[in-house]
Protein backbone atom coordinates (compact mmCIF):
# COMPACT_ATOMS: atom_id res chain seq x y z
CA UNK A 1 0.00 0.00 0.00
CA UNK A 2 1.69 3.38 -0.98
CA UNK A 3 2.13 6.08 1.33
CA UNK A 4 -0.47 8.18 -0.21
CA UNK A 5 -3.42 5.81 0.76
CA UNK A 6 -2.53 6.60 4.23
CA UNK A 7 -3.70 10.16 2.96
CA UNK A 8 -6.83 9.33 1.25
CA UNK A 9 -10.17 8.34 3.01
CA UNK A 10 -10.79 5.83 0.44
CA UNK A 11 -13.98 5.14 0.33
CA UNK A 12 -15.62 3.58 -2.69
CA UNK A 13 -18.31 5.38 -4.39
CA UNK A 14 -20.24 4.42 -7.44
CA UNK A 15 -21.59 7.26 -9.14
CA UNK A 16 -24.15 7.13 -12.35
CA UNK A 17 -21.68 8.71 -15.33
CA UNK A 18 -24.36 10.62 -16.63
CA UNK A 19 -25.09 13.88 -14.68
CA UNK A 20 -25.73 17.68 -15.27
CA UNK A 21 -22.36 19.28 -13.77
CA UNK A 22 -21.36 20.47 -16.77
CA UNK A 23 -24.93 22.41 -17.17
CA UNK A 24 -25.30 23.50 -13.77
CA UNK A 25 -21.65 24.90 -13.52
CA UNK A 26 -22.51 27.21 -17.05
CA UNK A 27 -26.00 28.03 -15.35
CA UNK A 28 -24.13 29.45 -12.37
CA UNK A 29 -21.21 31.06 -14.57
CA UNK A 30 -24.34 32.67 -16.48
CA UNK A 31 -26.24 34.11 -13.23
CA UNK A 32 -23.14 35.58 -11.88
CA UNK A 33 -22.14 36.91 -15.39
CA UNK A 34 -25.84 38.63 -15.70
CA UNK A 35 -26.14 39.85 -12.38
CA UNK A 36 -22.34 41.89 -12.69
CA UNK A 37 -24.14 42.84 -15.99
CA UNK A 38 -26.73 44.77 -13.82
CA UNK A 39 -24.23 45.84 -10.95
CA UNK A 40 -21.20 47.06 -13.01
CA UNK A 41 -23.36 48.74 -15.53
CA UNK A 42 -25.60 50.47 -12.99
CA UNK A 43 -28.22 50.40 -15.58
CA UNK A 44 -31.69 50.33 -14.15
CA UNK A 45 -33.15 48.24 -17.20
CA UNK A 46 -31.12 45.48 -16.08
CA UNK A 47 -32.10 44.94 -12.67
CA UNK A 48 -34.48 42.42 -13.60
CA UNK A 49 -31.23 40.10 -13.11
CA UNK A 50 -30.70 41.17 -9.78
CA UNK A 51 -34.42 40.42 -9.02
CA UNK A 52 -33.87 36.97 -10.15
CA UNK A 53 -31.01 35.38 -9.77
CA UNK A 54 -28.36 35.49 -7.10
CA UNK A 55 -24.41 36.00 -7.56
CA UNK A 56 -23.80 35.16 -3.81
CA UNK A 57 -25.81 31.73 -4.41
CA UNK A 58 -24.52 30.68 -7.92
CA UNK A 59 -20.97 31.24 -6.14
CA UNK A 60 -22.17 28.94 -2.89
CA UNK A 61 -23.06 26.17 -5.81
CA UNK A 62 -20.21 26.37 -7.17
CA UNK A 63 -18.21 25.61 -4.14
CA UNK A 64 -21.13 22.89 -3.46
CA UNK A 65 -20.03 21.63 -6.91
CA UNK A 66 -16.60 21.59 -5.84
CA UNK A 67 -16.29 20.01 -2.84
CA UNK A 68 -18.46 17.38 -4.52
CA UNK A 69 -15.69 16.97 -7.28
CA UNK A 70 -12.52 17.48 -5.84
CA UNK A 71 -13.02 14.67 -2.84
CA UNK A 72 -13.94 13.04 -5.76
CA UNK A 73 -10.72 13.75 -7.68
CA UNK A 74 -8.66 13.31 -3.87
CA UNK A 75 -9.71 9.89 -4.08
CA UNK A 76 -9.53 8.82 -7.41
CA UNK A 77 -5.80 10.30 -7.70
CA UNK A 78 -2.54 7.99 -7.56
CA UNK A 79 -0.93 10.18 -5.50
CA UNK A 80 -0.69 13.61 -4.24
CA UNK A 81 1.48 14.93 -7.00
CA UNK A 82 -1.11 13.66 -9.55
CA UNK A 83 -3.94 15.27 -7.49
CA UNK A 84 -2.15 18.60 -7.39
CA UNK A 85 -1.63 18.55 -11.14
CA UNK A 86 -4.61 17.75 -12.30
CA UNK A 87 -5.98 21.31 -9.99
CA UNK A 88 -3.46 22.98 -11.73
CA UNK A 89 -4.10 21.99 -15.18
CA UNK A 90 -7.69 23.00 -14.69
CA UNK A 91 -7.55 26.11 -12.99
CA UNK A 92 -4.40 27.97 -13.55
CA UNK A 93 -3.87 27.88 -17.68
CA UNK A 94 -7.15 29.71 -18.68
CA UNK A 95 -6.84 31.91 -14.77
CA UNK A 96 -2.70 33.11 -15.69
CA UNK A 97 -4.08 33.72 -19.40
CA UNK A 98 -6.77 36.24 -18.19
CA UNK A 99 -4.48 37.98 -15.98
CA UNK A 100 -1.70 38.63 -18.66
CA UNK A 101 -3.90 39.50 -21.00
CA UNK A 102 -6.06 41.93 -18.81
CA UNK A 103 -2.46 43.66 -17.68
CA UNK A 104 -1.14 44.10 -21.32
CA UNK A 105 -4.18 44.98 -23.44
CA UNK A 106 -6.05 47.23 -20.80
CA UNK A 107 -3.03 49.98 -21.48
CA UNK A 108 -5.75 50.72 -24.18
CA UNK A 109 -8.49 51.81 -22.05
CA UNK A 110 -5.96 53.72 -19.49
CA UNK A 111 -6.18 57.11 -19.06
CA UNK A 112 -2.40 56.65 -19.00
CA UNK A 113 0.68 56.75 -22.29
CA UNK A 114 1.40 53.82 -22.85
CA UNK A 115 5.04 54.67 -21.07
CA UNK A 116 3.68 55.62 -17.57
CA UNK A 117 1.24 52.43 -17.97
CA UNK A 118 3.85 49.76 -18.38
CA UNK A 119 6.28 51.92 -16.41
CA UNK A 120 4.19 52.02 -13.13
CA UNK A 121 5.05 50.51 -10.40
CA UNK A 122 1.40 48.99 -9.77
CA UNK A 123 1.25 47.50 -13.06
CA UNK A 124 3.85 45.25 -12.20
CA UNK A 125 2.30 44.79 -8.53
CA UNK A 126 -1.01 43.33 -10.43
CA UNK A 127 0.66 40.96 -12.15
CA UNK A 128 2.45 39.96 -9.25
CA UNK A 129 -0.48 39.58 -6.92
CA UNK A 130 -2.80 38.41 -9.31
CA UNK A 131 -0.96 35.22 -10.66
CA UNK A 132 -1.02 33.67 -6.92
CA UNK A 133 -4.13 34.58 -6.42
CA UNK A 134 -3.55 37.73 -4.07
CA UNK A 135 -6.27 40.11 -6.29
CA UNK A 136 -7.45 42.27 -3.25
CA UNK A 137 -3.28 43.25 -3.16
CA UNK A 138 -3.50 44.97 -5.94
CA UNK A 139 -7.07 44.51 -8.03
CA UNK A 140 -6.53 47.98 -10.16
CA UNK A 141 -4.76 48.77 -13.22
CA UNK A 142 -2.92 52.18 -13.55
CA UNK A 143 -5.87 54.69 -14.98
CA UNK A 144 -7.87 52.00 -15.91
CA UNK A 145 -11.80 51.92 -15.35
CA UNK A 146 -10.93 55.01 -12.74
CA UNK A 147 -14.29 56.44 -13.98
CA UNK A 148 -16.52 52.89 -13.53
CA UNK A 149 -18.47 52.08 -10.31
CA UNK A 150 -15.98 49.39 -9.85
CA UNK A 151 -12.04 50.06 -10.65
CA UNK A 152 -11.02 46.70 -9.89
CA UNK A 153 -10.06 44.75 -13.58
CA UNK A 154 -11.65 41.22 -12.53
CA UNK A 155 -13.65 41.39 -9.49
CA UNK A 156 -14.77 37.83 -10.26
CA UNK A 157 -11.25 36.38 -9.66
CA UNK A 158 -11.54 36.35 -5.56
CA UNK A 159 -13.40 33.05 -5.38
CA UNK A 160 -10.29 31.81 -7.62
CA UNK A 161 -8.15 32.05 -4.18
CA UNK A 162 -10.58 30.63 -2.33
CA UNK A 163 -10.90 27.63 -4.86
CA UNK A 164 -6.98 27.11 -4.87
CA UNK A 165 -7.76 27.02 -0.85
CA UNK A 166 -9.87 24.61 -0.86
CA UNK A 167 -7.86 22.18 -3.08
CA UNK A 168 -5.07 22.57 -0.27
CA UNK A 169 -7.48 22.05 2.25
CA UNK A 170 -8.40 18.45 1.22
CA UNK A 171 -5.67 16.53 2.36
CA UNK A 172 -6.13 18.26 6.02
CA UNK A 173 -9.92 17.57 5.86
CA UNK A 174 -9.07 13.67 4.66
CA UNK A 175 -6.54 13.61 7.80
CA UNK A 176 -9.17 15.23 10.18
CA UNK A 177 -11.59 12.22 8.45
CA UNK A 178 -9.48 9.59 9.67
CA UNK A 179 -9.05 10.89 12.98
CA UNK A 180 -12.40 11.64 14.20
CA UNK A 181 -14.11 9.15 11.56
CA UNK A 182 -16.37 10.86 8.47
CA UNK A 183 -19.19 11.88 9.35
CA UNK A 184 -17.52 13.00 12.60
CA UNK A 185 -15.03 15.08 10.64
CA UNK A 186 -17.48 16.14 8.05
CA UNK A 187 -19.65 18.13 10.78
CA UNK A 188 -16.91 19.56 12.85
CA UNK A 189 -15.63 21.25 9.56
CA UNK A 190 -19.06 22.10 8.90
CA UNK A 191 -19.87 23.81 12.33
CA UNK A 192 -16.62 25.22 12.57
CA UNK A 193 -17.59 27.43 9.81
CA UNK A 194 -21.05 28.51 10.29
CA UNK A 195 -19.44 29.19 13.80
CA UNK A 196 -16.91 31.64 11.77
CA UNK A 197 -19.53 33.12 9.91
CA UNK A 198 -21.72 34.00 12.70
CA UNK A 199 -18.50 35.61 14.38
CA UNK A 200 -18.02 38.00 11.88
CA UNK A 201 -21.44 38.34 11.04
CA UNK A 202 -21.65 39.88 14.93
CA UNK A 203 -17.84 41.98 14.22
CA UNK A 204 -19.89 43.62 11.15
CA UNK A 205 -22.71 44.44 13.20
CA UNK A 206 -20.18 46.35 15.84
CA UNK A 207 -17.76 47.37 13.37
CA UNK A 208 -18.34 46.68 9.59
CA UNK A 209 -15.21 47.40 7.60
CA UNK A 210 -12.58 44.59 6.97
CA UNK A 211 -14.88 42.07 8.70
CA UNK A 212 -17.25 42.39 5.56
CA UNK A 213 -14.59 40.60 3.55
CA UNK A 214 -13.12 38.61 5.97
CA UNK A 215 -17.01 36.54 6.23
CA UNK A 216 -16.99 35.43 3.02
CA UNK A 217 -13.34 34.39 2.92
CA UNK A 218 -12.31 30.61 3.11
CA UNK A 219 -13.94 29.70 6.90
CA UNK A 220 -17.36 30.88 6.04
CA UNK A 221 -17.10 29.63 2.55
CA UNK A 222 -16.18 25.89 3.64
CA UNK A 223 -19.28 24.95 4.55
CA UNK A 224 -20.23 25.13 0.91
CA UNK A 225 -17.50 22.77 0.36
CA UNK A 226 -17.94 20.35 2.81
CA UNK A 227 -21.59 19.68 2.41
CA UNK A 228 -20.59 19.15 -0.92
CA UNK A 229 -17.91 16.55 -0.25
CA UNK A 230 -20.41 15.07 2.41
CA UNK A 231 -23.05 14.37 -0.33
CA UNK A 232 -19.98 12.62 -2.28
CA UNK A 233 -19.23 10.33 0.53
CA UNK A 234 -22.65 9.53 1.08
CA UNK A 235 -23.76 9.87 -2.09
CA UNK A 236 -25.83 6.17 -1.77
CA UNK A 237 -27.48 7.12 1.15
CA UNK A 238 -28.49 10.23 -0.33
CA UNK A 239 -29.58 8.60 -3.48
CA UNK A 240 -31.44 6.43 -1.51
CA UNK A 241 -33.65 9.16 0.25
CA UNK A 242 -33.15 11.85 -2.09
CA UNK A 243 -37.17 12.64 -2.63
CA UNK A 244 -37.39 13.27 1.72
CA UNK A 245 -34.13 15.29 1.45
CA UNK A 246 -35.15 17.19 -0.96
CA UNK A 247 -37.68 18.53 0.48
CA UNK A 248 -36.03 18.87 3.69
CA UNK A 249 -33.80 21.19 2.00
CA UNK A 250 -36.39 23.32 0.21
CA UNK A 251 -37.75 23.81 3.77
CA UNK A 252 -34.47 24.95 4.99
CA UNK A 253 -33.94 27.48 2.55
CA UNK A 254 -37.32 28.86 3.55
CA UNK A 255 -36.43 28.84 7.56
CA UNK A 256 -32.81 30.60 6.25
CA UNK A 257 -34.95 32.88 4.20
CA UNK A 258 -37.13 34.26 7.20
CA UNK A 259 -35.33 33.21 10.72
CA UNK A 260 -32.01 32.92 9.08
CA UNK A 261 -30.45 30.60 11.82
CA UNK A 262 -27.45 30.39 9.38
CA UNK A 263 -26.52 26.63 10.06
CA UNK A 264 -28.89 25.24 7.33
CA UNK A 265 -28.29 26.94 3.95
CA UNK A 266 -25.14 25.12 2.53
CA UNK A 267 -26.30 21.72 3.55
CA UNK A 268 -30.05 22.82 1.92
CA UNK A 269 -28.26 24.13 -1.48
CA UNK A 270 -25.91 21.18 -1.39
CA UNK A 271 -28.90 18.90 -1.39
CA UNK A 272 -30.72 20.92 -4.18
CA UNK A 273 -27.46 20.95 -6.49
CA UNK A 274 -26.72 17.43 -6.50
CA UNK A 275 -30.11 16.39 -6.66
CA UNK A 276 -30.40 18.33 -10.34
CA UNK A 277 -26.65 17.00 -10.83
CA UNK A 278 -27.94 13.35 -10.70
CA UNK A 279 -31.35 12.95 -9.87
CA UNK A 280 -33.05 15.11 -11.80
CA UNK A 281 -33.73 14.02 -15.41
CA UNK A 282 -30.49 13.69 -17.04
CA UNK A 283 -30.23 16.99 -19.90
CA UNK A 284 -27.57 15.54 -22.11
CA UNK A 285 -24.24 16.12 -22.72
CA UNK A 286 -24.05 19.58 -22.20
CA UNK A 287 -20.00 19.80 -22.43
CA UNK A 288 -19.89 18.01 -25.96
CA UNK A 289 -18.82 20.96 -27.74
CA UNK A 290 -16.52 22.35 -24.39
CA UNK A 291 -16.45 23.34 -20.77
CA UNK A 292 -17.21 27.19 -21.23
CA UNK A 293 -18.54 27.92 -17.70
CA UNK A 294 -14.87 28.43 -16.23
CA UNK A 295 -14.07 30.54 -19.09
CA UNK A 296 -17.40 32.86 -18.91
CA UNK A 297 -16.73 33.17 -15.27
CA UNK A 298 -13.28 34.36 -15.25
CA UNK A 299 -13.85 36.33 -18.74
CA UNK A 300 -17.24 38.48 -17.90
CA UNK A 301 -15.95 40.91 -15.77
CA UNK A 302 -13.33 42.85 -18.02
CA UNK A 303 -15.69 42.43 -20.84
CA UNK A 304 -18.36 44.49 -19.25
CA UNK A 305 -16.04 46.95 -17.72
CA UNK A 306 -14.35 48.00 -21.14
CA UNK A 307 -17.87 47.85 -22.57
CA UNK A 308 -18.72 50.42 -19.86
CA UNK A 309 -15.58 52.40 -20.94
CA UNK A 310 -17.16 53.04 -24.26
CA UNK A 311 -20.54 54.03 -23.35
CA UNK A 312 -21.83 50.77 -25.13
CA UNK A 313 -24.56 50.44 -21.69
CA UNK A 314 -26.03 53.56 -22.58
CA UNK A 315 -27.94 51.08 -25.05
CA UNK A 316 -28.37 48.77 -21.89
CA UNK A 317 -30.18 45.75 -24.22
CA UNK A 318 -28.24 45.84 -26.99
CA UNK A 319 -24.80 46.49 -24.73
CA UNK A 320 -25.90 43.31 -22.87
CA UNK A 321 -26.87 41.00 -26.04
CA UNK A 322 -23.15 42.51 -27.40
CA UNK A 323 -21.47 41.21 -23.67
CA UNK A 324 -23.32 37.64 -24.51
CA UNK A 325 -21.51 37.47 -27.47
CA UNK A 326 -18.21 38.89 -26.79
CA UNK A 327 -18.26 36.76 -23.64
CA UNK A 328 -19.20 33.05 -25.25
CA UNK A 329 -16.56 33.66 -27.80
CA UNK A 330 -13.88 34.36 -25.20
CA UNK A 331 -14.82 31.16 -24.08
CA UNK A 332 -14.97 29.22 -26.23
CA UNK A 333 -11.09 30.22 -27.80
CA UNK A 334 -10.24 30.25 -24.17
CA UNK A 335 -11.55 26.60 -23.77
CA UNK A 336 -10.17 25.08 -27.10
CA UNK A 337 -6.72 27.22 -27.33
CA UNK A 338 -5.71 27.24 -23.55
CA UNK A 339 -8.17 25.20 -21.24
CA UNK A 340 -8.60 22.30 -23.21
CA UNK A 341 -4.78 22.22 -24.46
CA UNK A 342 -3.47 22.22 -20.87
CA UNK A 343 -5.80 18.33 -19.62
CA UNK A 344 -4.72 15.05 -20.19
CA UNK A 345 -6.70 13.19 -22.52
CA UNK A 346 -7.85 11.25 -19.81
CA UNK A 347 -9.58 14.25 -18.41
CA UNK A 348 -13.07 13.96 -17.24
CA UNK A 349 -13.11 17.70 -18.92
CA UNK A 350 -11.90 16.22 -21.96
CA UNK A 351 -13.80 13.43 -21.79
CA UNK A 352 -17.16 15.32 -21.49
CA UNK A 353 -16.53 16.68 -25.22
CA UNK A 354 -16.29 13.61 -27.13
């Protein structure tokens, strides 16, 4: 037995191969994507995505989705090297891509020559704190989207750190599993951060400021994660009695809604996402022509911003059909020139297209 079974749970878990991940994660890249559409733009014809979707929640699904994958991937690795490759090969290619490319073409919508752009010392401090995943260092570009309701270049990109966090995290949470035992481990990490939430959440009541961000960094965001992983370990049980869970978890999501006792919503969202993921009636495969939900997410938010730049939301429908486009495109070269390029062939990614 190698050494890195002693770091795996290794539990076996049969899981149907069809499912709707692939839709799911491109509905959630789409919400966020339409809801910065209304928020960046500030245009009141557009808050009709605001009204119905949810950035905060498509961003908790994702994480659900995560955790549900990547103790999925922990397990089904050879060793730890492999299982830190594969991350990497998914999320850093298309992520260093968007930050170079933001840094070197956005000279051309900074109120700055071209000289005092690439000469600046915070030019040079973005690229340095972006590619590891350090955006709030440094999330401006010199004279660029100064006049926009938002300066940052990609305010998207801070789940990114939180993501790489979480794929660190795993082996801890596996060692935690085999200490306490599962389900044991599973809830302590669970509580533990609802517990950190609801600190802040009181440090923003007496103080606001820093504390803001500091709630929806990694602690508070684990939950998400670990109910997610849960539902992979359990998956069979779950299966089993996913009808009575189900609507356990719509009923939790109303008590969050109206008593908001805080310890119910990721377990109740987790429930709901992988009950479309593989209970629900099975959509097709979605990722047959490529993964473009990483690529929308990660791609939106300097699209829109330039847009702004040029006045393009004083049309707000047409600016927003011309975002679709410009956005899905990006994608899509960004999933078949970089993403894509960067798997093995033995990539469930890859896979998924074929």
């Amino acid at each position: 037995m190698s050494i890195f079974s002693d770091l795996r749970f290794m539990r076996q878990v049969k899981l149907p191969k069809e499912n709707n991940f692939d839709l799911l994660r491109f509905c959630f890249a789409a919400m966020v994507f339409f809801v910065h559409a209304y928020q960046l733009s500030g245009a009141p014809e557009l808050s009709i995505f605001a009204d119905l979707f949810s950035s905060s929640i498509a961003v908790q699904c994702f994480f659900v989705v995560s955790g549900f994958l990547i103790f999925m991937s922990y397990e089904n690795s050879s060793g730890l090297g492999n299982y830190l490759e594969k991350r990497a090969r998914r999320i850093y290619p298309a992520y260093f891509t968007v930050v170079v490319l933001s840094a070197l073409f956005c000279v051309f919508v900074s109120s700055y020559s071209w000289v005092d752009y690439y000469g600046s010392i915070d030019f040079y401090k973005y690229l340095a704190a972006n590619l590891v995943f350090l955006n709030f260092i440094q999330p401006s570009l010199p004279g660029v989207f100064a006049e926009n309701q938002l300066v940052a270049v990609n305010g998207a990109l801070w789940t990114l750190k939180i993501e790489v966090m979480f794929y660190l995290s795993v082996p801890l949470l596996i060692w935690l599993f085999r200490k306490l035992g599962l389900w044991q481990g599973l809830l302590l990490a669970y509580a533990g951060s609802v517990l950190y939430k609801a600190w802040m959440g009181q440090l923003i009541d007496m103080h606001g400021g820093i504390y803001v961000e500091l709630q929806r960094q990694l602690p508070g965001q684990l939950m998400y994660f670990v109910a997610g992983g849960a539902l992979y370990y359990y998956f069979d049980q779950f299966k089993a009695r996913s009808p009575q869970l189900l609507l356990l978890a719509v009923g939790g999501l109303i008590i969050e809604h109206y008593l908001q006792p805080g310890f119910l919503h990721a377990a109740s969202l987790a429930v709901i996402v992988v009950y479309l993921a593989f209970i629900f009636k099975y959509m097709g495969n979605f990722g047959r022509f490529g993964d473009f939900s990483y690529g929308v997410y990660i791609l939106h938010s300097p699209i829109l911003q330039v847009l702004i730049v040029y006045s393009v939301f004083d049309q707000p429908w047409l600016a927003f059909f011309v975002a679709c486009l410009l956005v899905m495109v990006a994608a899509y070269i960004m999933w078949h020139r970089v993403e894509k390029p960067a798997l093995r062939s033995s990539s469930h990614y890859v896979k998924a297209n074929h």
